[in-house]
N, C-alpha and C. Protein backbone atom coordinates (compact mmCIF):
# COMPACT_ATOMS: atom_id res chain seq x y z
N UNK A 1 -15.38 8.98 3.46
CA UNK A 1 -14.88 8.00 4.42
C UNK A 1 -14.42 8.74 5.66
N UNK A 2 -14.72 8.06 6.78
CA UNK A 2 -14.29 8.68 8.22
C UNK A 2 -13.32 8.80 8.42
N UNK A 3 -11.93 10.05 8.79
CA UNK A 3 -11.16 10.12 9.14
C UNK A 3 -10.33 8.58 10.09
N UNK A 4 -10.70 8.33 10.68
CA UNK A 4 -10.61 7.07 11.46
C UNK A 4 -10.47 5.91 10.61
N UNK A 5 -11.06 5.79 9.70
CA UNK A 5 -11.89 4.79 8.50
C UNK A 5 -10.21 4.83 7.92
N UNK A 6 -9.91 5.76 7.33
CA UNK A 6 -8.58 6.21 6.25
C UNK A 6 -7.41 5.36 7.28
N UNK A 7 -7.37 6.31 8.36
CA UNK A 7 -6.09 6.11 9.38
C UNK A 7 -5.54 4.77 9.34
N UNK A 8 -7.17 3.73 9.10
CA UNK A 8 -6.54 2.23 9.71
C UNK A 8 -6.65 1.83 8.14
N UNK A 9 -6.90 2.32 7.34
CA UNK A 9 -6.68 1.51 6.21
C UNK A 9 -4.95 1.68 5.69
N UNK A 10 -4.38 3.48 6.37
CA UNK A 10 -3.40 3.71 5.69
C UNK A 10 -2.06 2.91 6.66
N UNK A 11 -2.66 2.51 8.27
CA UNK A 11 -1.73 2.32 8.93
C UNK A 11 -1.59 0.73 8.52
N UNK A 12 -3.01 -0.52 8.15
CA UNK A 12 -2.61 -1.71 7.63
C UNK A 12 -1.39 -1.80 5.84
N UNK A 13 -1.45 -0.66 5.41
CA UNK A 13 -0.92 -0.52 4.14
C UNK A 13 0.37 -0.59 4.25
N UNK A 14 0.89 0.49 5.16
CA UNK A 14 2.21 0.62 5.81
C UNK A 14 2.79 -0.72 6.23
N UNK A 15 1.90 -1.26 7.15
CA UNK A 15 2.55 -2.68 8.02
C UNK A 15 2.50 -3.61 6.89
N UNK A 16 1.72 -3.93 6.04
CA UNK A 16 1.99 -4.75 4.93
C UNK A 16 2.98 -3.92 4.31
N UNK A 17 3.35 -2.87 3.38
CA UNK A 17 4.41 -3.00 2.70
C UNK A 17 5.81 -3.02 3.51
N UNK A 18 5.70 -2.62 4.82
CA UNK A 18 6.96 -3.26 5.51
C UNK A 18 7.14 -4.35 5.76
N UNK A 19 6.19 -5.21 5.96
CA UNK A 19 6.33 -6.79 6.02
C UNK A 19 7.41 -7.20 4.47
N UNK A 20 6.33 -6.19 3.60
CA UNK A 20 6.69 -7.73 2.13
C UNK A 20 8.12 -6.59 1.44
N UNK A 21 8.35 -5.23 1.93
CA UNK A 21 9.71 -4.98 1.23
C UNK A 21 10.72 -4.60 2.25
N UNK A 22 10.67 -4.89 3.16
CA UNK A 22 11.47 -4.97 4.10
C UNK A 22 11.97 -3.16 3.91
N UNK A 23 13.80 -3.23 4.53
CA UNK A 23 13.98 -1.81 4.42
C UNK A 23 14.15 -0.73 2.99
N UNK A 24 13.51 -1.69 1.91
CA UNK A 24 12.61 -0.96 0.99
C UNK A 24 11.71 -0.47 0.92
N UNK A 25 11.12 -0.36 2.17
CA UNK A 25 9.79 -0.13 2.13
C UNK A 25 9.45 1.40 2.90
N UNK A 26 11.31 1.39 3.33
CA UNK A 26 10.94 3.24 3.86
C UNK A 26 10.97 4.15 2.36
N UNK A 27 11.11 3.81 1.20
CA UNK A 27 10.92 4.81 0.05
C UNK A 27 9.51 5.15 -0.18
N UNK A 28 8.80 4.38 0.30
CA UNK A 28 7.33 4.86 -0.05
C UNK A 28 6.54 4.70 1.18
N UNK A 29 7.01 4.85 2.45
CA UNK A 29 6.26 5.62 3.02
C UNK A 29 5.81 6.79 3.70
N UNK A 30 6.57 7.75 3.27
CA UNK A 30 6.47 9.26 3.52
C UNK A 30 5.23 9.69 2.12
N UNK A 31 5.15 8.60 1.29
CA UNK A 31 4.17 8.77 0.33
C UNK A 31 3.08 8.27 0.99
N UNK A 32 2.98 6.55 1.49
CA UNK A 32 1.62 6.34 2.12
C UNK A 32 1.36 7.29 2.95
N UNK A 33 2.21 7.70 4.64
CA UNK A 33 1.59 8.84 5.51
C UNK A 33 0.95 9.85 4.69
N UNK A 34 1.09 10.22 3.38
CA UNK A 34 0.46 11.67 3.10
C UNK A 34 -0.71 11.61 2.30
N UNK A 35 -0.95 10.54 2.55
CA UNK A 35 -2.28 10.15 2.22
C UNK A 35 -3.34 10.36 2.67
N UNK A 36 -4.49 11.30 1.52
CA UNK A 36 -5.68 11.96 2.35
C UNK A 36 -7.07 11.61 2.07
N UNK A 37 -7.08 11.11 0.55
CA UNK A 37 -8.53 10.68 0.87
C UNK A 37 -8.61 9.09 -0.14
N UNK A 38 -9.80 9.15 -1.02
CA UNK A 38 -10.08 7.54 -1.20
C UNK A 38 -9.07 7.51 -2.59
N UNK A 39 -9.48 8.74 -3.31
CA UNK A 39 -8.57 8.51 -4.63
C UNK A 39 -6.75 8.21 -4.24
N UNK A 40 -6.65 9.22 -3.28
CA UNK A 40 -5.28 9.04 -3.28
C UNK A 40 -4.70 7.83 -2.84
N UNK A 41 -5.62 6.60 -2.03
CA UNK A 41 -5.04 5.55 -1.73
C UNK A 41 -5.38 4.79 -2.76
N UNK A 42 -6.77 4.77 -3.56
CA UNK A 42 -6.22 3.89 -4.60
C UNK A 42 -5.11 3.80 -5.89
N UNK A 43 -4.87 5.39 -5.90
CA UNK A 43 -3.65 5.66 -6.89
C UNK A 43 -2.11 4.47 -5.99
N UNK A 44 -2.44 4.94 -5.19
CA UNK A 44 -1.07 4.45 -4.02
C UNK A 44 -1.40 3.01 -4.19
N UNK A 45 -2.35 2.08 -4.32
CA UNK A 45 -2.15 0.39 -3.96
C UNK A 45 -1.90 0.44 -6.12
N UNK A 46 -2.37 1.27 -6.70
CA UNK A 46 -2.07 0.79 -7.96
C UNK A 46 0.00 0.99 -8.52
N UNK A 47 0.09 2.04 -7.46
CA UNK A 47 1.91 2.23 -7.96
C UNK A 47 2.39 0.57 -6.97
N UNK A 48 2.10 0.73 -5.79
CA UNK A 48 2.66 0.05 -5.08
C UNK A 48 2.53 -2.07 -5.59
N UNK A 49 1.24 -1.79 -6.15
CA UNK A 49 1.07 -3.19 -7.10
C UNK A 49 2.33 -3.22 -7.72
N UNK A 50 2.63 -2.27 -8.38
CA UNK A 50 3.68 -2.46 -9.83
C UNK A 50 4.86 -2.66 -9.01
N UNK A 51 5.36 -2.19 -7.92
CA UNK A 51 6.47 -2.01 -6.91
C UNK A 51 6.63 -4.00 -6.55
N UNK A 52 5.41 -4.13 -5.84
CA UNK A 52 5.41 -5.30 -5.77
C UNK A 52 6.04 -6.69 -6.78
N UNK A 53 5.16 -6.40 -7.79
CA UNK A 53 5.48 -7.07 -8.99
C UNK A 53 6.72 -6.98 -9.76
N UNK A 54 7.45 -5.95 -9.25
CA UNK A 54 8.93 -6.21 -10.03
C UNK A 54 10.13 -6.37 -8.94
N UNK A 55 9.50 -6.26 -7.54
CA UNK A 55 10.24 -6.39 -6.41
C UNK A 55 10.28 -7.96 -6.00
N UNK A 56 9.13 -8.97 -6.26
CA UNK A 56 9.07 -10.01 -5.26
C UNK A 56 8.09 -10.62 -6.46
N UNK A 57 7.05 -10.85 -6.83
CA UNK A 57 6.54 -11.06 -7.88
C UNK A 57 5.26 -10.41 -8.23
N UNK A 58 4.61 -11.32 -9.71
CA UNK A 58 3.53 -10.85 -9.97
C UNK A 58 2.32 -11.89 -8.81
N UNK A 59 2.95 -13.19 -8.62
CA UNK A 59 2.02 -13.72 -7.99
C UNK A 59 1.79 -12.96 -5.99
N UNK A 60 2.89 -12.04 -5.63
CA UNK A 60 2.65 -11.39 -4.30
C UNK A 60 1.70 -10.56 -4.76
N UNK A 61 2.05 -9.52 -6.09
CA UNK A 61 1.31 -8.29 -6.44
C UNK A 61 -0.12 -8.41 -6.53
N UNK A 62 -0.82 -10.13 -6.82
CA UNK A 62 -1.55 -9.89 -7.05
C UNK A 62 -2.92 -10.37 -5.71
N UNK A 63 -1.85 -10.62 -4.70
CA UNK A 63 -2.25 -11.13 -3.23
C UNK A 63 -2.29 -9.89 -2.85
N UNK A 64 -1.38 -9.02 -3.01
CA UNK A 64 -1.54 -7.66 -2.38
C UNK A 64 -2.83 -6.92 -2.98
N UNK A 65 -3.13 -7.22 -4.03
CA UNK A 65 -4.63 -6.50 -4.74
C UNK A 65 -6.13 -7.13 -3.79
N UNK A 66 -6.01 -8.30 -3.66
CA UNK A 66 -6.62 -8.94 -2.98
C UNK A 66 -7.49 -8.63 -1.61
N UNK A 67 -5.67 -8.41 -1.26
CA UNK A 67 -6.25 -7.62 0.36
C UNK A 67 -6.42 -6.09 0.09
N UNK A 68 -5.60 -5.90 -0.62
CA UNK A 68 -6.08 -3.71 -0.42
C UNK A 68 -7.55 -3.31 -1.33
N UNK A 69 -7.52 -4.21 -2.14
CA UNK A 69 -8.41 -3.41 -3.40
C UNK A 69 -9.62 -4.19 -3.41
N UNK A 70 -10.23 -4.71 -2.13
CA UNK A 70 -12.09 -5.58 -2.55
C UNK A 70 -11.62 -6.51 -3.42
């Protein structure tokens, strides 16, 4: 995937989990920024699912799969 390609997938990831955990959402993103290639973001939408789902629900967690994961 194109450098460019990553950037905007990792910078929409960020703006969604700041939307849906508000100032919870600075704990995991010094984890999204260090994000480098395809595995490592899908490891990251599979923790951040579970984050979701015990933060706000299973029915957000599984809107959030929706949009990050095809």
């Amino acid at each position: 995937m194109a450098r460019q390609q990553m950037q905007d997938k990792i910078n929409n990831l960020l703006s969604y989990v700041s939307r849906t955990l508000g100032e919870d959402a600075n704990l995991v993103h010094a984890r999204i920024e260090a994000i480098r290639t395809e595995q490592e973001f899908e490891e990251m939408i599979k923790k951040i699912y579970v984050i979701i789902s015990g933060y706000r629900s299973v029915k957000d967690a599984e809107k959030f799969m929706q949009i990050f994961n095809g």
